[in-house]
C-alpha atoms as a PDB file:
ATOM      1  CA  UNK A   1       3.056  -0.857  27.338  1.00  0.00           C
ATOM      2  CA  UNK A   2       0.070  -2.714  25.959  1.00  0.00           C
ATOM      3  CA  UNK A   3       0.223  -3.996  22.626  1.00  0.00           C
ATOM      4  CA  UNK A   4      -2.096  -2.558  19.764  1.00  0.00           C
ATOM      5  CA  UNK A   5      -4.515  -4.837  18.214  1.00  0.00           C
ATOM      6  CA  UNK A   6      -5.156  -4.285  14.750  1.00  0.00           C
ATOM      7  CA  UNK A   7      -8.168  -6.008  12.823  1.00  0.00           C
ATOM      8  CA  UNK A   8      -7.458  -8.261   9.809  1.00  0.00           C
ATOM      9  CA  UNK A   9      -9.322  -6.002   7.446  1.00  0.00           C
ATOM     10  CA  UNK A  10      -6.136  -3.469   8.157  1.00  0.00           C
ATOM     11  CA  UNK A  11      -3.443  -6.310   8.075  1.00  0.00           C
ATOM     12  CA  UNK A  12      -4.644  -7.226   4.719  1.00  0.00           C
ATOM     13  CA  UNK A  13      -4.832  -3.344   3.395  1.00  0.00           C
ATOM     14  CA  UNK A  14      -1.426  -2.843   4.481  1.00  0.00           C
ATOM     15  CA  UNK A  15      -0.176  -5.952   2.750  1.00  0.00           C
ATOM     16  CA  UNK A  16      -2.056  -5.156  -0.180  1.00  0.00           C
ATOM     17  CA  UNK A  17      -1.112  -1.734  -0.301  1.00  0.00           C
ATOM     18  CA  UNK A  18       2.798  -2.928  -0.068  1.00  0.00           C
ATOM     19  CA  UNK A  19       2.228  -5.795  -2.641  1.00  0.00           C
ATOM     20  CA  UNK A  20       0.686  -2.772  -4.775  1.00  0.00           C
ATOM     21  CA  UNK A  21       3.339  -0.112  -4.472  1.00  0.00           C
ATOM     22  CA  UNK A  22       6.309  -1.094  -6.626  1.00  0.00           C
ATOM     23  CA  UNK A  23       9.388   0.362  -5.651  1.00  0.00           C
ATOM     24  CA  UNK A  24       8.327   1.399  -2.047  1.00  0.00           C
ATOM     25  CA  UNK A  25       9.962  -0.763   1.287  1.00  0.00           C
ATOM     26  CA  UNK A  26       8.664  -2.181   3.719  1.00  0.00           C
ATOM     27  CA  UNK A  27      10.087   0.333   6.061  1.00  0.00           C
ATOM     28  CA  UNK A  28       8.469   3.113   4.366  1.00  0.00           C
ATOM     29  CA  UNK A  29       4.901   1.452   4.045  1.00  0.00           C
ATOM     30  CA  UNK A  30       5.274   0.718   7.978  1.00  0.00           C
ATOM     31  CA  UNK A  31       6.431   3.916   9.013  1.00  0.00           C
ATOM     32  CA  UNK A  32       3.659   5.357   6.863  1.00  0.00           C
ATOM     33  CA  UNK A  33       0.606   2.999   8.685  1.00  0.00           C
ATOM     34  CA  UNK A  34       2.441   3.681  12.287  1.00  0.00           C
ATOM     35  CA  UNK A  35       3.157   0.233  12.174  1.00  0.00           C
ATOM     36  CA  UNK A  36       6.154  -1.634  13.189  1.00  0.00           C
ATOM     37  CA  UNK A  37       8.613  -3.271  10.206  1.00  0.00           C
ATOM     38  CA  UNK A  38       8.610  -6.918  12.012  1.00  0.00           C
ATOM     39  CA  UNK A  39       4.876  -6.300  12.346  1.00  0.00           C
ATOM     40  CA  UNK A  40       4.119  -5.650   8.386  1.00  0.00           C
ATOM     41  CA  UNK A  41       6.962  -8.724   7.743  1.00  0.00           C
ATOM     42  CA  UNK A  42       4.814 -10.981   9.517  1.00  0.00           C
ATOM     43  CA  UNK A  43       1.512  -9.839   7.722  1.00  0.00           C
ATOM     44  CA  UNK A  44       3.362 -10.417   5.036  1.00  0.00           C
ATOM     45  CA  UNK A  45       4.166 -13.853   5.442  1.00  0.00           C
ATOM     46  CA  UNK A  46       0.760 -14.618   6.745  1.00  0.00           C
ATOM     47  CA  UNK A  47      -1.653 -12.488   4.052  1.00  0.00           C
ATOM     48  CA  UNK A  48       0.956 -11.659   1.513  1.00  0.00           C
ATOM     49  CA  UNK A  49       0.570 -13.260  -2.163  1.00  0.00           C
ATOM     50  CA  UNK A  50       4.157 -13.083  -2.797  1.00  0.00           C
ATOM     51  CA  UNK A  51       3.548 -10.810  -5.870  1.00  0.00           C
ATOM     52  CA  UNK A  52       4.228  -7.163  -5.930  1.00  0.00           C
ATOM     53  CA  UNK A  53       3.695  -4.825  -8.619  1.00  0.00           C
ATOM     54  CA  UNK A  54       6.450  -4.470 -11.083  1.00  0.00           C
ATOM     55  CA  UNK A  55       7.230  -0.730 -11.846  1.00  0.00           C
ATOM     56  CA  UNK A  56       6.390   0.369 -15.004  1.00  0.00           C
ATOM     57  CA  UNK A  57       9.068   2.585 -17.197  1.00  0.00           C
ATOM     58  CA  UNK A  58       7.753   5.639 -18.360  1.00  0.00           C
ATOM     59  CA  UNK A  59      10.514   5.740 -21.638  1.00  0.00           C
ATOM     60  CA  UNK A  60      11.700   9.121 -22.066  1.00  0.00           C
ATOM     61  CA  UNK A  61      10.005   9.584 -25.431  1.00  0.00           C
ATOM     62  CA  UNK A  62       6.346  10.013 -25.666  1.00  0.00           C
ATOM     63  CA  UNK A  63       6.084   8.629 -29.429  1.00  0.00           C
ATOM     64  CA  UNK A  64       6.984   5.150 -28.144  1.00  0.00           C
ATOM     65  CA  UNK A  65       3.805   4.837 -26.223  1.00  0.00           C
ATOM     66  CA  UNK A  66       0.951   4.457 -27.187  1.00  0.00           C
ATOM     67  CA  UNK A  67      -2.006   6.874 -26.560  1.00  0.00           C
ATOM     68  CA  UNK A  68      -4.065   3.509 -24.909  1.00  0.00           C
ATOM     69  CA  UNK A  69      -1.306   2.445 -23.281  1.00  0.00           C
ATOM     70  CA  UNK A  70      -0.681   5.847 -21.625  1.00  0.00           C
ATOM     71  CA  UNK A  71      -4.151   5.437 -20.557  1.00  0.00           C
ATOM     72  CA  UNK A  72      -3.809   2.089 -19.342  1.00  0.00           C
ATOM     73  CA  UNK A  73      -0.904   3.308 -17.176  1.00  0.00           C
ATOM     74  CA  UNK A  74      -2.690   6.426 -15.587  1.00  0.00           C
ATOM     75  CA  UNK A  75      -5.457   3.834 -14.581  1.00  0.00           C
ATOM     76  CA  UNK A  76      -3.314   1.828 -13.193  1.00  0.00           C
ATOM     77  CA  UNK A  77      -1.824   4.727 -11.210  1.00  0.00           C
ATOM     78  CA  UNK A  78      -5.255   6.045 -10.060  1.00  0.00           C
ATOM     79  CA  UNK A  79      -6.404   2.795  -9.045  1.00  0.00           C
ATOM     80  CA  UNK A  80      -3.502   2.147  -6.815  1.00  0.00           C
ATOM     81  CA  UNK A  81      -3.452   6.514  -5.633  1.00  0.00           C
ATOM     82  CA  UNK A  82      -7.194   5.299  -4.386  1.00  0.00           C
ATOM     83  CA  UNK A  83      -6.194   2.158  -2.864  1.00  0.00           C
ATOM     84  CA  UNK A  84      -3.456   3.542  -0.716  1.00  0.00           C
ATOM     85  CA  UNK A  85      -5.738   6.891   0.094  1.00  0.00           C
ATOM     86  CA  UNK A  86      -8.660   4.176   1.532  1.00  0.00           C
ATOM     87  CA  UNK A  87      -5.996   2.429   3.314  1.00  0.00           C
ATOM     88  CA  UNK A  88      -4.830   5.667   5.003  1.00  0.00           C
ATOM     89  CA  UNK A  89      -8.211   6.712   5.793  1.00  0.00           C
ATOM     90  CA  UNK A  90      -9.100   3.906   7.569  1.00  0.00           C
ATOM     91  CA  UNK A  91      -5.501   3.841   9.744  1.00  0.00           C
ATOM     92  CA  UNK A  92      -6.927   6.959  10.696  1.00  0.00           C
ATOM     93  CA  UNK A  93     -10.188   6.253  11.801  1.00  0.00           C
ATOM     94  CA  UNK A  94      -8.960   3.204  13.239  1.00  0.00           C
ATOM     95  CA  UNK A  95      -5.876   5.649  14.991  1.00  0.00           C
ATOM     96  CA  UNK A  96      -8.583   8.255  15.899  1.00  0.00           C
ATOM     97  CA  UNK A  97     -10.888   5.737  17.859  1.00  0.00           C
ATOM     98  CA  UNK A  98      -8.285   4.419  20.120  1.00  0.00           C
ATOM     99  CA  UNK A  99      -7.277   7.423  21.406  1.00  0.00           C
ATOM    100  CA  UNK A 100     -10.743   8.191  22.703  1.00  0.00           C
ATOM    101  CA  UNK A 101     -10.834   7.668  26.499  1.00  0.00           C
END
């Protein structure tokens, strides 16, 4: 079985999308990208800062946040929703083009 090539571009997206998706494995972001664990591990190593995201608490009571900070937050979120959705878009395209014979 031939081994899939991926470009960097992709290797960085997934590492980037791991580094930005707190709580999440690194099973679950490879098994997501159709990617092997060992195979994100090593991107990892290679392209990985070493920082990931720290989850953020959303306390149970809505008077101890801020109306900014709530903002602040959902930015945060939608930044990251968009970063993953590009991420997955591309695996796609990149998915759909190799199996064109």
């Amino acid at each position: 079985m031939p081994s899939k090539t991926y470009t960097e571009e992709f290797k960085r997206d997934a590492v980037a999308l791991y580094e930005n998706s707190p709580g999440a494995s690194i099973q679950t972001i490879a098994t997501g990208l159709g990617i092997n664990r060992a195979t994100l591990h090593n991107w990892l190593k290679k392209y990985g800062t070493g920082v990931r995201a720290k989850a953020t608490a959303v306390s149970s009571s809505p008077a101890s946040i801020t109306e900014a900070e709530r903002i602040r937050q959902l930015e945060r979120e939608v930044s990251r929703l968009r970063e993953e959705r590009d991420i997955l878009r591309k695996a796609a395209k990149y998915f759909a083009e190799e199996t064109n014979w």
